[in-house]
Protein backbone atom coordinates (compact mmCIF):
# COMPACT_ATOMS: atom_id res chain seq x y z
CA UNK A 1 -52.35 -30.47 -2.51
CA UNK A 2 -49.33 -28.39 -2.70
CA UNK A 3 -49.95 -27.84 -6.56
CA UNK A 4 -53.52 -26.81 -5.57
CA UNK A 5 -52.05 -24.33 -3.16
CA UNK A 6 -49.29 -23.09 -5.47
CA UNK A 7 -52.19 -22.62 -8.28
CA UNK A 8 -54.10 -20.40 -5.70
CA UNK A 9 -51.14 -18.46 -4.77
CA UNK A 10 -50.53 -17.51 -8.63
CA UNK A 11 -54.25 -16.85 -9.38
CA UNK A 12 -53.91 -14.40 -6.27
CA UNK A 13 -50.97 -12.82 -7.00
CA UNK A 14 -51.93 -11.97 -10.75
CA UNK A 15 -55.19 -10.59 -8.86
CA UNK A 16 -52.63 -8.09 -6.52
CA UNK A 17 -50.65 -7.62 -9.53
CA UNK A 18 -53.83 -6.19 -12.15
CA UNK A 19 -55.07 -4.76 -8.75
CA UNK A 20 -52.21 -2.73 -8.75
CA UNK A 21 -51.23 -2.17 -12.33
CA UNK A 22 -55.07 -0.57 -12.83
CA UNK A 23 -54.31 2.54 -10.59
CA UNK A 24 -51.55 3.01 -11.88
CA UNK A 25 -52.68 2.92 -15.16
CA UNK A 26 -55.58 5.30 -14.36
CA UNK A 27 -53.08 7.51 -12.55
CA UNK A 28 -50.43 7.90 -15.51
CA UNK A 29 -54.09 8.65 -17.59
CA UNK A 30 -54.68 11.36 -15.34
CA UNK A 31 -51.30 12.86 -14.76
CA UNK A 32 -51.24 13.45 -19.11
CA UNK A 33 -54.99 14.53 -19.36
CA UNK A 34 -53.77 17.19 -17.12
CA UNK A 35 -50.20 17.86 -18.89
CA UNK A 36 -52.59 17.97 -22.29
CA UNK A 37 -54.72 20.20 -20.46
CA UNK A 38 -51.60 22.91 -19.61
CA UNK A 39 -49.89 22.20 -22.73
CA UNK A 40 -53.01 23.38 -24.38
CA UNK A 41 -53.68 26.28 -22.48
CA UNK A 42 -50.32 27.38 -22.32
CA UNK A 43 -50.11 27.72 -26.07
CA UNK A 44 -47.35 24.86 -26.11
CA UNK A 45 -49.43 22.64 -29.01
CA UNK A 46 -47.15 22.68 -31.78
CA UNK A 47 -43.76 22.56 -29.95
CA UNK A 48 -41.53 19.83 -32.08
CA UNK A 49 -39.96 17.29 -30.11
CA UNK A 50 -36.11 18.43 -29.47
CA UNK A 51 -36.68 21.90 -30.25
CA UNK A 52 -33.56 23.19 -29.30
CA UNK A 53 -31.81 20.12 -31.58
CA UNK A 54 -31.50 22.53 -34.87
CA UNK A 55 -28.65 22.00 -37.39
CA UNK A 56 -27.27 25.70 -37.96
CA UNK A 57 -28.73 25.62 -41.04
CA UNK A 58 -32.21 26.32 -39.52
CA UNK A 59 -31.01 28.84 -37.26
CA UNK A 60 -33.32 31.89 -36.93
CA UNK A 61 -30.30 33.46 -36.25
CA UNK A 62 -30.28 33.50 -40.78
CA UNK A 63 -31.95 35.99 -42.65
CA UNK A 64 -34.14 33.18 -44.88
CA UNK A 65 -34.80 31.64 -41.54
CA UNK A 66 -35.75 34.88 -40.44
CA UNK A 67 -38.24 35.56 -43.13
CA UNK A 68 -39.93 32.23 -42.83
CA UNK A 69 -41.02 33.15 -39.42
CA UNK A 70 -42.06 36.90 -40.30
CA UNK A 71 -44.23 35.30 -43.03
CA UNK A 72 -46.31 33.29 -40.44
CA UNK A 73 -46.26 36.12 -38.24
CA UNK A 74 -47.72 37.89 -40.56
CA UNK A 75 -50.76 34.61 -41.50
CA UNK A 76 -51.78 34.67 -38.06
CA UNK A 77 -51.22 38.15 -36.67
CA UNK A 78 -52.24 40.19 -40.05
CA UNK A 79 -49.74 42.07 -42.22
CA UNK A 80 -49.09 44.98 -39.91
CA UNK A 81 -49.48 43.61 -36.19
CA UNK A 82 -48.41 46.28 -33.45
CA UNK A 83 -45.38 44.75 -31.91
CA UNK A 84 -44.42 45.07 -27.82
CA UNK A 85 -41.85 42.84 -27.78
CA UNK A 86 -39.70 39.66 -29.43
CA UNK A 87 -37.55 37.76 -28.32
CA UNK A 88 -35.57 35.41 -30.62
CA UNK A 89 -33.36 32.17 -30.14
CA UNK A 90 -31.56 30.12 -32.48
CA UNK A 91 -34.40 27.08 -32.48
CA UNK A 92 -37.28 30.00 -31.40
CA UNK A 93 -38.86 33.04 -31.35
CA UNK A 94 -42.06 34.61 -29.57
CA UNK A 95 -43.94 37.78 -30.89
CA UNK A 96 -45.84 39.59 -28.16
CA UNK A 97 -48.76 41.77 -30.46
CA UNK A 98 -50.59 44.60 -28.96
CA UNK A 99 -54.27 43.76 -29.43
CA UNK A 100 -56.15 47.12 -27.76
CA UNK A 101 -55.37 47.02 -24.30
CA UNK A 102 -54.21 43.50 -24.49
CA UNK A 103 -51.51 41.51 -25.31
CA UNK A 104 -51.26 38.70 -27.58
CA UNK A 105 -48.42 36.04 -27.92
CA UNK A 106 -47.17 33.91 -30.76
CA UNK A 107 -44.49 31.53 -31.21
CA UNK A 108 -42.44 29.90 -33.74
CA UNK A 109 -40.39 27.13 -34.19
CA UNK A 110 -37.46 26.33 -36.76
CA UNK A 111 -37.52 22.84 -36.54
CA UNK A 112 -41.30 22.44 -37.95
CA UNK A 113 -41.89 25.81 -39.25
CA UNK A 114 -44.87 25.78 -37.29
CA UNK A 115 -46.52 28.86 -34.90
CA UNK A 116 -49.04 28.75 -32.28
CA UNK A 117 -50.07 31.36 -29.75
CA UNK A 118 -49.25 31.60 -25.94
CA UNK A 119 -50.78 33.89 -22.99
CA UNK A 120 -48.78 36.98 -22.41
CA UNK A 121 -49.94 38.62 -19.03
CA UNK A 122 -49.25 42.09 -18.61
CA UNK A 123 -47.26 43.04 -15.54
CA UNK A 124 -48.63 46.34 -13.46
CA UNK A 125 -51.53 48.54 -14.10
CA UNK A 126 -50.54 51.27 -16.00
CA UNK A 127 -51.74 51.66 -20.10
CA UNK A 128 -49.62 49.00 -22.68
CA UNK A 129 -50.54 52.16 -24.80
CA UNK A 130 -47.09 53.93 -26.17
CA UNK A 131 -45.00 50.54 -25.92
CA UNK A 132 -45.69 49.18 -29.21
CA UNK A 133 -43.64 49.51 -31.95
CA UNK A 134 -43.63 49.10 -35.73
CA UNK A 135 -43.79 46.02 -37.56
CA UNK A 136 -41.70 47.81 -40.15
CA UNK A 137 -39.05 47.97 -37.77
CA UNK A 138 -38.05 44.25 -38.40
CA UNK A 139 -36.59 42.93 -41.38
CA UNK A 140 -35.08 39.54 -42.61
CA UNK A 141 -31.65 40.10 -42.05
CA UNK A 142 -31.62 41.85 -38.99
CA UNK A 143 -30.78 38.58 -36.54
CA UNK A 144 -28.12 37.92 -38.72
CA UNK A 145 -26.96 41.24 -38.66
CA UNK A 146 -26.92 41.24 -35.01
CA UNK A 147 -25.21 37.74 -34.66
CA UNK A 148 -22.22 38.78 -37.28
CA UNK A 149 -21.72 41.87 -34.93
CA UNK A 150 -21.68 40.32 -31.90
CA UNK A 151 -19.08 37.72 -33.94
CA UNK A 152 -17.30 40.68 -35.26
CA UNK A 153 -17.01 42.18 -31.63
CA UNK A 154 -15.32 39.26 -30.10
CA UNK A 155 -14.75 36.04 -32.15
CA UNK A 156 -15.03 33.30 -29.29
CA UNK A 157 -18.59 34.61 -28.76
CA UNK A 158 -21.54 32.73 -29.74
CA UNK A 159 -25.01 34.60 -29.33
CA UNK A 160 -27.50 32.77 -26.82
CA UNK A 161 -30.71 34.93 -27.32
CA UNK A 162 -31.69 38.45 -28.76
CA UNK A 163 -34.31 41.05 -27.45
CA UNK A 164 -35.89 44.13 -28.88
CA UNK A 165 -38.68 46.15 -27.00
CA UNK A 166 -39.40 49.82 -25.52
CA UNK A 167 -37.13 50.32 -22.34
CA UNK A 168 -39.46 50.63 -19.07
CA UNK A 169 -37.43 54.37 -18.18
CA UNK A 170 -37.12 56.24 -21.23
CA UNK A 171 -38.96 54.45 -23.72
CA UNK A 172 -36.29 54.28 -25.96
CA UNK A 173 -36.39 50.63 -28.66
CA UNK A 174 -33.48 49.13 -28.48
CA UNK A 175 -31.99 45.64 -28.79
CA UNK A 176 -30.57 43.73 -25.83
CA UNK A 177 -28.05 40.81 -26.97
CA UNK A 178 -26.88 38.28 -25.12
CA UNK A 179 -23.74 36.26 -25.76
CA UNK A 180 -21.59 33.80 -24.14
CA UNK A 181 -18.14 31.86 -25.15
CA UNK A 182 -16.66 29.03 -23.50
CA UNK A 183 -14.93 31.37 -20.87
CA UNK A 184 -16.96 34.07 -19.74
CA UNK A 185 -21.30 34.04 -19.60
CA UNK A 186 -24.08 36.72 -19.39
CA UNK A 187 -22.29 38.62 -21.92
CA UNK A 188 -25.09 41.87 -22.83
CA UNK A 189 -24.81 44.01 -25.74
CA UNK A 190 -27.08 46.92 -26.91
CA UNK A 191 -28.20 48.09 -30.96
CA UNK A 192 -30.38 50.53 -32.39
CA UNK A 193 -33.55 49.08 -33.62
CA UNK A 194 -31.87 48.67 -36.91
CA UNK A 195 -29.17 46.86 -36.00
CA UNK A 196 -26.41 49.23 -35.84
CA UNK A 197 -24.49 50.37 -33.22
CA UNK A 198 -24.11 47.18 -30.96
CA UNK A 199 -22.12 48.28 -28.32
CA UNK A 200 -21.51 46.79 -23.94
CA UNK A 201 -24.86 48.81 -22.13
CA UNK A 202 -21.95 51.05 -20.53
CA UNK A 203 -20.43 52.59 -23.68
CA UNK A 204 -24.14 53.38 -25.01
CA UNK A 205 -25.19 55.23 -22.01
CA UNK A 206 -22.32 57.34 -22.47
CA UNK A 207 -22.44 57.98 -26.09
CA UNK A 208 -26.66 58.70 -25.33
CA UNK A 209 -25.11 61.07 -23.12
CA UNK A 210 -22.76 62.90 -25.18
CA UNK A 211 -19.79 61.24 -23.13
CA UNK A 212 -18.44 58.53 -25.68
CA UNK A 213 -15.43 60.80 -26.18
CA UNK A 214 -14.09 61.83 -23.31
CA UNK A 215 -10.79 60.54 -22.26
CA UNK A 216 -10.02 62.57 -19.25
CA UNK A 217 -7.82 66.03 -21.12
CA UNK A 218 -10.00 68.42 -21.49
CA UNK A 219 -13.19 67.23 -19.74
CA UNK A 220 -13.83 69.21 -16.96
CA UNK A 221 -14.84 68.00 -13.70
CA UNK A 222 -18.72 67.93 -14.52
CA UNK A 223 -18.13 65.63 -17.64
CA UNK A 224 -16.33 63.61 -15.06
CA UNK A 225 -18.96 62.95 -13.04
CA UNK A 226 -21.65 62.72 -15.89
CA UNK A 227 -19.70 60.08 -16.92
CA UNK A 228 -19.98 58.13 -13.50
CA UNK A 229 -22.97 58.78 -13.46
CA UNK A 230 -24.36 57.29 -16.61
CA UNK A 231 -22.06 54.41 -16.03
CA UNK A 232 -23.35 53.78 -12.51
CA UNK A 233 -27.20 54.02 -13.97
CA UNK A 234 -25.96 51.65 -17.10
CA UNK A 235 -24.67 49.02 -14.86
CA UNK A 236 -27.69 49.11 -12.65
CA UNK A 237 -30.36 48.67 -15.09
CA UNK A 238 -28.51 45.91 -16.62
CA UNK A 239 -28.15 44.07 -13.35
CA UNK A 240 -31.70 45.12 -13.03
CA UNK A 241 -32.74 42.94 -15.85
CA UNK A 242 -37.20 43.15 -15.96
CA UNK A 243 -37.69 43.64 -12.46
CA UNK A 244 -39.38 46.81 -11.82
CA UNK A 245 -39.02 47.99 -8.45
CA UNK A 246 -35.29 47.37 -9.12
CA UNK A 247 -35.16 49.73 -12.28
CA UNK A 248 -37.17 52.56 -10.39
CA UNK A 249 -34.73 52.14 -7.82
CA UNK A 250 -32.18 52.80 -10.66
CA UNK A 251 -33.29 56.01 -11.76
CA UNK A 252 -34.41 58.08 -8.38
C-alpha cells in the first residue's frame, strides 16, 4: 500500500514538475524571440561575442585596422558617402551617413571584420543639411595618428574613444579625444580634422581666438578678459558634452 502511495506521489510530482518546467520553457522562448526581435531592429546582428576582447593587434586604433573598416564602409555605404559623424573605439566604430534629409548608421567590428547598420535618430527639427562632411577627410592612419599624440602628450595615457563631427555652435569639424590613465579619467583633447594640432579644449579656444600667446606683459586689459572669456566658454561646452539646451546656454 505504501509503495502504491509512494508510486502516486512520484507520478504526481513529475506531473508538477513538467507542469512547471513547460512555462518556463515557453517563457525563456518568449523573452529571446523578443531580444532577437530588438537585436534585429536595433542593427545589433553581427555583433561578435566579446567584442570589446581584441588583442592590440586588431585595434582600430592601427592604420591597417583602420583601412579594413573604411573598405566596408565604403561596400555598403558607396565610395563617397556624406559623413555626419564617427565615432571610433579600439574593438568599434559607427559611421553616421547623411542620406537626404536622413541619417543612416553603420557599424563595424574588429574582432569579425564584419558591418551592419543601426538607426540613427536625429535630435531637433532643424535641417541635417550643412553638417556633413567629406569622406575625403578620413584616411587610414589618422586613428593612429591621433592615439600616438595623445601618447606623445602624456605617456601614462591610454585613449578610450575618438570623435570627429561639425560642432553644434560654430560648425567648425573637429576631433574630440578622450583619454584616461590609471590616475586621472575623462581626459578630452581637441585636433583639426587632419589630425594635427591635438591640444586640452581650453588651449584651442584660445589659439581660435588669437590668445595662445599671451602671457600677461604686454596684453592689455581687453586680451585679458578675451582670454577668460574663451576659457570660460571652452570649459562650458566641454562640460556641456551633446546636450543642447546646455550648449545654447553656453554661448548667450
Amino acid at each position: 500500500m505504501r509503495a502504491l502511495i509512494a508510486g502516486r506521489f512520484i507520478i504526481f510530482a513529475l506531473i508538477g514538475l513538467a507542469v512547471v518546467a513547460v512555462p518556463i520553457f515557453v517563457i525563456k522562448g518568449v523573452v529571446m524571440n523578443k531580444v532577437d526581435e530588438v537585436t534585429e531592429a536595433v542593427g545589433f546582428e553581427n555583433v561578435p561575442s566579446n567584442p570589446t576582447d581584441i588583442d592590440e593587434s586588431e585595434s582600430l586604433y592601427r592604420s591597417e585596422n583602420f583601412a579594413k573598416a573604411l573598405d566596408m564602409l565604403e561596400e555598403n555605404a558607396g565610395d563617397n558617402p556624406e559623413l555626419l559623424k564617427v565615432g571610433v573605439l579600439p574593438y568599434m566604430v559607427e559611421f553616421q551617413t547623411k542620406d537626404g534629409e536622413r541619417a543612416k548608421g553603420y557599424r563595424y567590428y574588429a574582432k569579425n571584420g564584419e558591418m551592419g547598420e543601426f538607426k540613427v535618430k536625429i535630435i531637433g527639427t532643424g535641417s541635417i543639411e550643412g553638417s556633413q562632411f567629406a569622406y575625403e577627410t578620413l584616411n587610414d592612419g589618422i586613428t593612429q595618428k591621433l592615439a600616438e599624440s595623445v601618447v606623445a602628450e602624456d605617456g601614462s595615457l591610454v585613449v578610450t574613444n575618438m570623435t570627429i563631427e561639425r560642432g553644434l555652435v560654430d560648425g567648425d569639424l573637429a576631433w574630440s579625444v578622450n583619454a584616461e590613465s590609471e590616475d586621472r579619467t575623462g581626459i578630452v583633447f581637441q585636433a583639426n580634422p587632419d589630425g594635427s594640432g591635438l591640444a586640452d579644449p581650453t588651449q584651442r579656444a584660445l589659439e581660435q581666438n588669437g590668445l595662445g600667446g599671451t602671457s600677461g606683459s604686454g596684453s592689455g586689459g581687453g586680451s585679458s578678459s578675451q582670454a577668460k572669456d574663451a576659457v570660460s566658454q571652452a570649459e562650458c561646452l566641454t562640460e556641456a558634452g551633446s546636450e543642447v539646451a546646455k550648449i545654447q546656454a553656453c554661448v548667450q
